[in-house]
Each structure stands twice: as C-alpha cells, then as structure tokens.
Protein backbone atom coordinates (compact mmCIF):
# COMPACT_ATOMS: atom_id res chain seq x y z
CA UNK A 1 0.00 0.00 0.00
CA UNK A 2 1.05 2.98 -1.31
CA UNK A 3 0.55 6.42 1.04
CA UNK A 4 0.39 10.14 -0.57
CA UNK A 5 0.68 12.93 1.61
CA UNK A 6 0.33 16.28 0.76
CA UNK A 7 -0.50 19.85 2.25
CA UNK A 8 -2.48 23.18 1.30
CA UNK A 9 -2.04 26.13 2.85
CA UNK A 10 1.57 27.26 3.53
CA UNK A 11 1.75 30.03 1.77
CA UNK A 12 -1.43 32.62 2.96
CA UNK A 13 -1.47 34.50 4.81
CA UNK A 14 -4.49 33.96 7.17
CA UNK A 15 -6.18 30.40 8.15
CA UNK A 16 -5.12 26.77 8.70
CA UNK A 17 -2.57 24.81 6.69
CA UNK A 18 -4.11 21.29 6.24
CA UNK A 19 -2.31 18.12 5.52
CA UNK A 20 -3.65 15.10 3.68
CA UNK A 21 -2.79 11.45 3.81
CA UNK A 22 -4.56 8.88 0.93
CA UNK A 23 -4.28 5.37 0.67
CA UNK A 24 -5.96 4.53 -2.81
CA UNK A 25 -7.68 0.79 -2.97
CA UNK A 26 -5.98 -0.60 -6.00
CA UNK A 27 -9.70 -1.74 -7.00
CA UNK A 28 -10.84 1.30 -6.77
CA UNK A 29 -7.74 3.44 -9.02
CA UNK A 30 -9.47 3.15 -12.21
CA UNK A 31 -12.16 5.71 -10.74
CA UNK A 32 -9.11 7.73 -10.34
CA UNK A 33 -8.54 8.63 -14.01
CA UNK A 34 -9.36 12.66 -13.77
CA UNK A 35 -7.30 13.27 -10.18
CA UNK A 36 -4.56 15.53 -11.30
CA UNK A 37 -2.32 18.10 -9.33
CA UNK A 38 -4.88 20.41 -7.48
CA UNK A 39 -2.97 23.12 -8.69
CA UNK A 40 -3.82 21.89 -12.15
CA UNK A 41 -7.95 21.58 -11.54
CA UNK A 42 -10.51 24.26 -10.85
CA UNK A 43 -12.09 24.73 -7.86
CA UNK A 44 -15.28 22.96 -9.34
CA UNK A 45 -13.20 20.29 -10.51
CA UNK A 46 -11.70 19.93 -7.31
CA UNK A 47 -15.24 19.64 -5.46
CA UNK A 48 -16.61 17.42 -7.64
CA UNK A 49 -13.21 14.79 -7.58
CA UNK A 50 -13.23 15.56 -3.24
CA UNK A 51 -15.82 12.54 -2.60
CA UNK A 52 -14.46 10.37 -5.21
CA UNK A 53 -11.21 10.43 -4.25
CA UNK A 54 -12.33 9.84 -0.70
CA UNK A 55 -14.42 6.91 -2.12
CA UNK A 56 -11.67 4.87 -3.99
CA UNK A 57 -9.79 5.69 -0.63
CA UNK A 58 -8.60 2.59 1.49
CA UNK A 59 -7.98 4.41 4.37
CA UNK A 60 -7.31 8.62 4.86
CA UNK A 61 -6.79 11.55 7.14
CA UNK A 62 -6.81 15.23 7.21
CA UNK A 63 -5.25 17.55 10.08
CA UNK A 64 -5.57 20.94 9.99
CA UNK A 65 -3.50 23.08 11.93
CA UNK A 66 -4.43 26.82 12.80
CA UNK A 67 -3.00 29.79 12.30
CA UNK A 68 -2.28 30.45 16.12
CA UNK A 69 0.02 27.35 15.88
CA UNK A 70 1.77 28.15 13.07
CA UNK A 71 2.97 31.44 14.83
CA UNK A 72 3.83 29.69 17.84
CA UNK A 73 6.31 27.86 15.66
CA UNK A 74 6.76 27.98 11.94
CA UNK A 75 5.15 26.65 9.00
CA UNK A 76 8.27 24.41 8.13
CA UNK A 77 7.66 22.81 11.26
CA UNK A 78 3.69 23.21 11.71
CA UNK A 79 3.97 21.45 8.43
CA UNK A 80 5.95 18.39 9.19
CA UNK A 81 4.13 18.04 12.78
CA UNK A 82 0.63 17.44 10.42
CA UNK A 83 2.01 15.29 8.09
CA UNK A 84 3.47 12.98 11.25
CA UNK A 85 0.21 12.98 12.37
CA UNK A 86 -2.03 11.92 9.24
CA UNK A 87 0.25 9.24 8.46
CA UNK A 88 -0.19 7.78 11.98
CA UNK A 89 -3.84 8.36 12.44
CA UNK A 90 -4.18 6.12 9.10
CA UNK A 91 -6.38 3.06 9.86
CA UNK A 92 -3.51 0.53 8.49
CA UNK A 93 -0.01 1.54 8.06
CA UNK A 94 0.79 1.75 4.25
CA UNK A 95 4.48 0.34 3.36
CA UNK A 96 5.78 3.46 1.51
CA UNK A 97 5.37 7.02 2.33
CA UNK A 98 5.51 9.83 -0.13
CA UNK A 99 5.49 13.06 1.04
CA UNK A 100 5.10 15.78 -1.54
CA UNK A 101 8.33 18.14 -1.72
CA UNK A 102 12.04 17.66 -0.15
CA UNK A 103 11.52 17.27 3.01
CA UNK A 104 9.70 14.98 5.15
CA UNK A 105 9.13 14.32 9.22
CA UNK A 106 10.61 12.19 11.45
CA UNK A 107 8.55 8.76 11.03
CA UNK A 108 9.92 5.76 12.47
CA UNK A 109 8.93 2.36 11.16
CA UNK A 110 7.99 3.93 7.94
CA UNK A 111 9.61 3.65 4.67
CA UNK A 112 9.87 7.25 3.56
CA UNK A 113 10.55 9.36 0.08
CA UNK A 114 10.36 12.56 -1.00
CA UNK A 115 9.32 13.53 -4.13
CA UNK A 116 9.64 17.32 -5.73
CA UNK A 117 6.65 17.79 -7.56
CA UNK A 118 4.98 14.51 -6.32
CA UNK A 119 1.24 15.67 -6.75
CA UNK A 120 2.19 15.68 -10.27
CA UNK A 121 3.74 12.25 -10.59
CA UNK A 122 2.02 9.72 -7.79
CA UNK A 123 -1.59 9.52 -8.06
CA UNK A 124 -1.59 9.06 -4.10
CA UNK A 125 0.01 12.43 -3.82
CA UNK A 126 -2.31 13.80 -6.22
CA UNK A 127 -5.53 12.62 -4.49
CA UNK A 128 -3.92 13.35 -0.68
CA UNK A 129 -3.44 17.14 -2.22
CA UNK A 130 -7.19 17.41 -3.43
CA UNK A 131 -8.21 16.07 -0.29
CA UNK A 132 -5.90 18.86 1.63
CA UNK A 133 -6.96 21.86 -1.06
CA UNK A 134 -10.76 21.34 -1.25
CA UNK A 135 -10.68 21.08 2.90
CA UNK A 136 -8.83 24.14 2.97
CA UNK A 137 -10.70 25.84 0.96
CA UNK A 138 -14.00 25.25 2.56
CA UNK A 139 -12.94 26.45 6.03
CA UNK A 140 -11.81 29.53 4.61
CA UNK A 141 -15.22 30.06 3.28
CA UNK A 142 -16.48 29.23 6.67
CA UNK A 143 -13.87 32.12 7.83
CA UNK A 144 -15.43 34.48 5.39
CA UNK A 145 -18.59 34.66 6.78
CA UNK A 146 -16.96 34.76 10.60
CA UNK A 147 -14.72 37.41 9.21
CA UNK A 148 -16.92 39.74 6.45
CA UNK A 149 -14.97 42.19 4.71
CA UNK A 150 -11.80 40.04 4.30
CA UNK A 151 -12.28 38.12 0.72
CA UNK A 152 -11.59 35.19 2.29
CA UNK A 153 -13.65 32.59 -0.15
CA UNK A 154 -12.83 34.57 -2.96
CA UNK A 155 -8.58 34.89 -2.56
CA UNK A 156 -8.19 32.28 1.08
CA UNK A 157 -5.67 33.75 2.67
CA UNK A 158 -3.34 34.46 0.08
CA UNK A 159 -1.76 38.20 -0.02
CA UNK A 160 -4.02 38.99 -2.92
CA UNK A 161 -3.84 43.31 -3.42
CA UNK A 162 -7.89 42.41 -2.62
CA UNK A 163 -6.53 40.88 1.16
CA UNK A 164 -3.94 43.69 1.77
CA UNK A 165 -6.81 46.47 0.99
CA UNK A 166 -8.94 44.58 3.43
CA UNK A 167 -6.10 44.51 5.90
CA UNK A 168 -5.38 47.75 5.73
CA UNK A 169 -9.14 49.11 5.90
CA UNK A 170 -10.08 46.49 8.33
CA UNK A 171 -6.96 45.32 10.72
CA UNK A 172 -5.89 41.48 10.95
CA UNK A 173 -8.54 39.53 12.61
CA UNK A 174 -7.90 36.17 14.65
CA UNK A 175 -7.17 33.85 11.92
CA UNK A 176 -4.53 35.84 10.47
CA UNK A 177 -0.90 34.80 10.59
CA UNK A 178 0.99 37.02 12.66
CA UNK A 179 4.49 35.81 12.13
CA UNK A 180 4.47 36.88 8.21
CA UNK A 181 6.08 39.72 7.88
CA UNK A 182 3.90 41.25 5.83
CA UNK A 183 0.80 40.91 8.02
CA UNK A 184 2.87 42.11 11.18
CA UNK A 185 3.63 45.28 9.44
CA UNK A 186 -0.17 45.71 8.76
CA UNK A 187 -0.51 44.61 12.50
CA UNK A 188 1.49 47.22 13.82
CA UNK A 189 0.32 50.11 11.49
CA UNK A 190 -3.38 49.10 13.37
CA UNK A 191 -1.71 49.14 17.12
C-alpha cells in the first residue's frame, strides 16, 4: 500500500494549513482517471473529484493546523508536525510514504521518500493534495462569513492586493498569521 501525503495552505497568509494522507484501494484506481495536481484543476473540478477520491480511498486523514500554531512555531515545522500525524492516524499503516516536496518528518517504522513535484507524478500524492486543497478551501469560506470584509472565499488567505486592501481598511482579525512579515507590518500600522 502505497501512502500520498500532501499539504495546502503554507503560503497565505491567514487560516489553517491542512495536511492530507490517501491510501488509494488498487480496485478502486481506475475511478481515479481525472485526479490531477490540485494546482492543475478548478475549484469545481476539485469539489466534484473531493468525494471520489475519498471513495476509492482505502484508508485517509486530514489535520488541519491553525494559524495560532503556526505562529507559535513555523510553518516548516507546523507542516511536518501534520504530516506525522495523518500518516499515523491512518487506519492501516501503508508500506511506503511519499510526502510531496524535499523534506519529510521524522517517522519511524515507515519507509519514507520525497518527491519534488509529487502531486504531479504519484496519483496518491495527487488525491492526498485534493483532499488537503478542497478542505482548505471550505474552512476559509467558513472564515469568510466569521470574518466579512476580508475576501476570504474569494482569494483564502493568500496576499491577494484584494486581502492587503482589506487589511489595511479592516486590521488582521484572529485567523490571520501574525508571524508573516507582511501581516505584522499591517498589524502594527493598526496598534
């Protein structure tokens, strides 16, 4: 068995990053055959793929990790704490990891790669980073209607010209990530 893990989220500014771990039932890959990079798809695309990706899954996890923690630490490390985590809340351990990028956590027992660019060449990668994107991007349009006035479903997170307008009329509000520079200079100009 053959274990994708992937994450969505590093990069905004504001809300969780989210990690995703798939174990695809080889009877169950051929329903597989439009699961791509999630960069790749549309958001539609991505929605409509979301349940049958979690369908041809043997076994998966999500963990999302909040902003708060990410600033308590950093999102190197935030990131490699989730992906730990998804991989051992699986319901059977898979016998190869492959973790999406260059580096990887600390998992002992597990047999381990890392692969640049692996949600564009392992189809478990691919469906673990659909599975991390389209969860992502639905609690950030939960955060938009916590947090009106933000953009958040439209841009989530992400230092769109749209966010930093927002930011600047409006202040950071809880979810944002206070340990990017650029929303701690927004931060302070609000203090």
């Amino acid at each position: 068995m053959i274990c994708g893990v992937d994450e969505a989220g590093r990069g905004p500014w504001a809300g969780p990053v989210v990690v995703a771990a798939a174990v695809i039932d080889p009877d169950r890959i051929n329903t597989l055959s439009a699961v791509n990079d999630s960069k790749k798809l549309t958001e539609k695309k991505r929605e409509e793929l979301f349940q049958v990706v979690i369908n041809a899954c043997y076994t998966y996890s999500i963990s999302e990790i909040s902003s708060k923690i990410i600033d308590r630490s950093d999102i190197l490390s935030t990131t490699l704490s989730g992906m730990k985590s998804c991989v051992e809340k699986l319901s059977k351990n898979p016998d190869i990891v492959i973790i999406d990028g260059n580096k990887a956590p600390d998992l002992p027992g597990y047999n381990v790669i890392t692969v640049v660019d692996g949600d564009a060449k392992s189809l478990s990668v691919a469906a673990a980073s659909i599975l991390a994107k389209v969860y992502r991007d639905r609690v950030m349009r939960n955060f938009d209607k916590l947090y009106p006035g933000y953009g958040f479903a439209k841009h989530k997170g992400y230092g769109t010209k749209e966010h930093v307008e927002a930011l600047n009329k409006l202040g950071v509000c809880a979810i944002h990530r206070l340990s990017y520079k650029p929303v701690a200079a927004i931060a302070a100009k609000h203090k």
